[in-house]
Protein backbone atom coordinates (compact mmCIF):
# COMPACT_ATOMS: atom_id res chain seq x y z
CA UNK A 1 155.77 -76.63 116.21
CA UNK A 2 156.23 -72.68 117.30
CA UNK A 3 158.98 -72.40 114.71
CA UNK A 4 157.00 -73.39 112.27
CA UNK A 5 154.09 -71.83 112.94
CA UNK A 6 156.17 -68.80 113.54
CA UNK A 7 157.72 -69.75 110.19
CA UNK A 8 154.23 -69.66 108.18
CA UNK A 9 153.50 -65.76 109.97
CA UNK A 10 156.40 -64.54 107.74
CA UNK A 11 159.23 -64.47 110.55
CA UNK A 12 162.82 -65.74 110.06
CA UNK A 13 163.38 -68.03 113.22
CA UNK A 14 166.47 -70.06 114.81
CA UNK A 15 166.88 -72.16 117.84
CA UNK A 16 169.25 -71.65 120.54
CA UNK A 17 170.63 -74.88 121.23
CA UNK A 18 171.81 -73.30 124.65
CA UNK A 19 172.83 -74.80 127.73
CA UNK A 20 175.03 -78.01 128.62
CA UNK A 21 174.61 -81.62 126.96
CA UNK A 22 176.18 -84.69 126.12
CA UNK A 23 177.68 -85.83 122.65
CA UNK A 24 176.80 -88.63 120.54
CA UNK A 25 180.13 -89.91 121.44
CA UNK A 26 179.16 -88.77 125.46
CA UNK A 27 181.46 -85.62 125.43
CA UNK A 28 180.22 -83.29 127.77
CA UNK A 29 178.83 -79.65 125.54
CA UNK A 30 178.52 -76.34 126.88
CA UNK A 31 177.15 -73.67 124.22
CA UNK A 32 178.39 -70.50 123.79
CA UNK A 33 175.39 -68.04 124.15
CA UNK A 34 174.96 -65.90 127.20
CA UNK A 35 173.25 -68.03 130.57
CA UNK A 36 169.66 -67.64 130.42
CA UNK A 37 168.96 -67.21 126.49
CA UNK A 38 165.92 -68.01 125.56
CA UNK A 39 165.04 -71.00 122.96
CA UNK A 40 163.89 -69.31 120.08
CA UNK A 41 164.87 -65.84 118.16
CA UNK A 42 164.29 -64.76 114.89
CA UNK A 43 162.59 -61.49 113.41
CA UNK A 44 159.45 -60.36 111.71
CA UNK A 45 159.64 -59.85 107.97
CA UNK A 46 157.82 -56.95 108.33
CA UNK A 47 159.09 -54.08 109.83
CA UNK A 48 162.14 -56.30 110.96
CA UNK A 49 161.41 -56.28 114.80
CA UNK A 50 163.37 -58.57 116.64
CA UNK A 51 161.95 -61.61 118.73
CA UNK A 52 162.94 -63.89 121.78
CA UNK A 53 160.91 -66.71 122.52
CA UNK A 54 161.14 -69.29 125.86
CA UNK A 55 158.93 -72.55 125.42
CA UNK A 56 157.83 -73.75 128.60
CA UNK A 57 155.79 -76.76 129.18
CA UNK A 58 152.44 -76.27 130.79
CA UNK A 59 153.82 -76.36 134.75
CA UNK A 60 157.49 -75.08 133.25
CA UNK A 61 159.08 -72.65 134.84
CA UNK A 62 161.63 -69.54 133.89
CA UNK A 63 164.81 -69.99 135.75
CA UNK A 64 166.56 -67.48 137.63
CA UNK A 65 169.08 -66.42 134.61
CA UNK A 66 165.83 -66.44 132.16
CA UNK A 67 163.80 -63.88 134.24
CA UNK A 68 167.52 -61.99 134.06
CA UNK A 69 167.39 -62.09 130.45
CA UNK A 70 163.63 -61.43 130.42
CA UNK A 71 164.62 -58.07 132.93
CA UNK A 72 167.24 -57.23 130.29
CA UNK A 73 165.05 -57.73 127.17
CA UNK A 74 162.07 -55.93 128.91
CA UNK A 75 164.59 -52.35 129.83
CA UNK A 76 165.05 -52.17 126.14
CA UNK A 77 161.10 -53.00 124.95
CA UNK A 78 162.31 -56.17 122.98
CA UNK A 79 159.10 -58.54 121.49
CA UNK A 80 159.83 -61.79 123.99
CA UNK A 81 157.87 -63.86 126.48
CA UNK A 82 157.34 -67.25 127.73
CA UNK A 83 155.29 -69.85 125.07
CA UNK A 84 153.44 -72.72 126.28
CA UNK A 85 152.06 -73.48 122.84
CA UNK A 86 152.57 -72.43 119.37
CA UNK A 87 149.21 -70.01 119.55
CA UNK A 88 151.19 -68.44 122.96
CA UNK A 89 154.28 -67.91 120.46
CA UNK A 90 152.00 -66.42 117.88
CA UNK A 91 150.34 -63.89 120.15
CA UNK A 92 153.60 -62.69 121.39
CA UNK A 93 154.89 -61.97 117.94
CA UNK A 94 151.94 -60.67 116.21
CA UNK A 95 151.02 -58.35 119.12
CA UNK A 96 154.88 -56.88 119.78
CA UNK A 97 154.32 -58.42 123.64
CA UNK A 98 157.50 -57.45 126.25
CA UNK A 99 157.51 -60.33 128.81
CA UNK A 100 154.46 -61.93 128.23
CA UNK A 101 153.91 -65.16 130.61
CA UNK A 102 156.19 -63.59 133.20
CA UNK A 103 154.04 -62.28 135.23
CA UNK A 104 152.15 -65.14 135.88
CA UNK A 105 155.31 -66.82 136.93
CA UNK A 106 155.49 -64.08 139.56
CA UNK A 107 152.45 -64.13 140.71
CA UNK A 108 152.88 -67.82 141.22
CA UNK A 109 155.12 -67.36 143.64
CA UNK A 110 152.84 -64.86 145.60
């Protein structure tokens, strides 16, 4: 549903099909993007800013190569953050937000 909501808001989006999983057949799959990646990337039409996206369930949480990616993506000022709904993946596009939902994550921990 965030792709295509992201879709409608004039953004070219892809999913990363990341991570280990098991054939059809049951052959065991291991992707080739870097550990950590998040689910969702694309770019805004206008102005062509780049985008990473994590969707999270409600109680989901980042793992420990996702906040690494989220660190990485946050030096450089990169639009990502995590996205518990499509409105979450929205407001992290539209308003250009750098880590949004990781704090909370953090402070969860506290």
């Amino acid at each position: 549903l965030a792709m295509l909501a992201l879709s409608k808001d004039n953004c070219t989006v892809f999913r990363a099909n990341a991570g280990k999983f098991r054939s059809m057949d049951g052959k065991r799959i291991v992707q080739g993007l870097p550990v950590g990646h998040f689910d969702l990337y694309g770019f805004k039409h206008e102005g062509g800013k780049v985008f990473y996206i994590e969707m999270k369930t409600k109680t989901g949480k980042a793992r420990d190569s996702q906040v690494r990616f989220h660190e990485m993506l946050s030096r450089w000022g990169i639009i990502h953050g995590i996205a518990r709904s499509p409105e979450d993946a929205l407001k992290i596009v539209d308003e250009e937000l750098v880590g949004y939902g990781f704090q909370k994550e953090k402070d969860k921990e506290l």
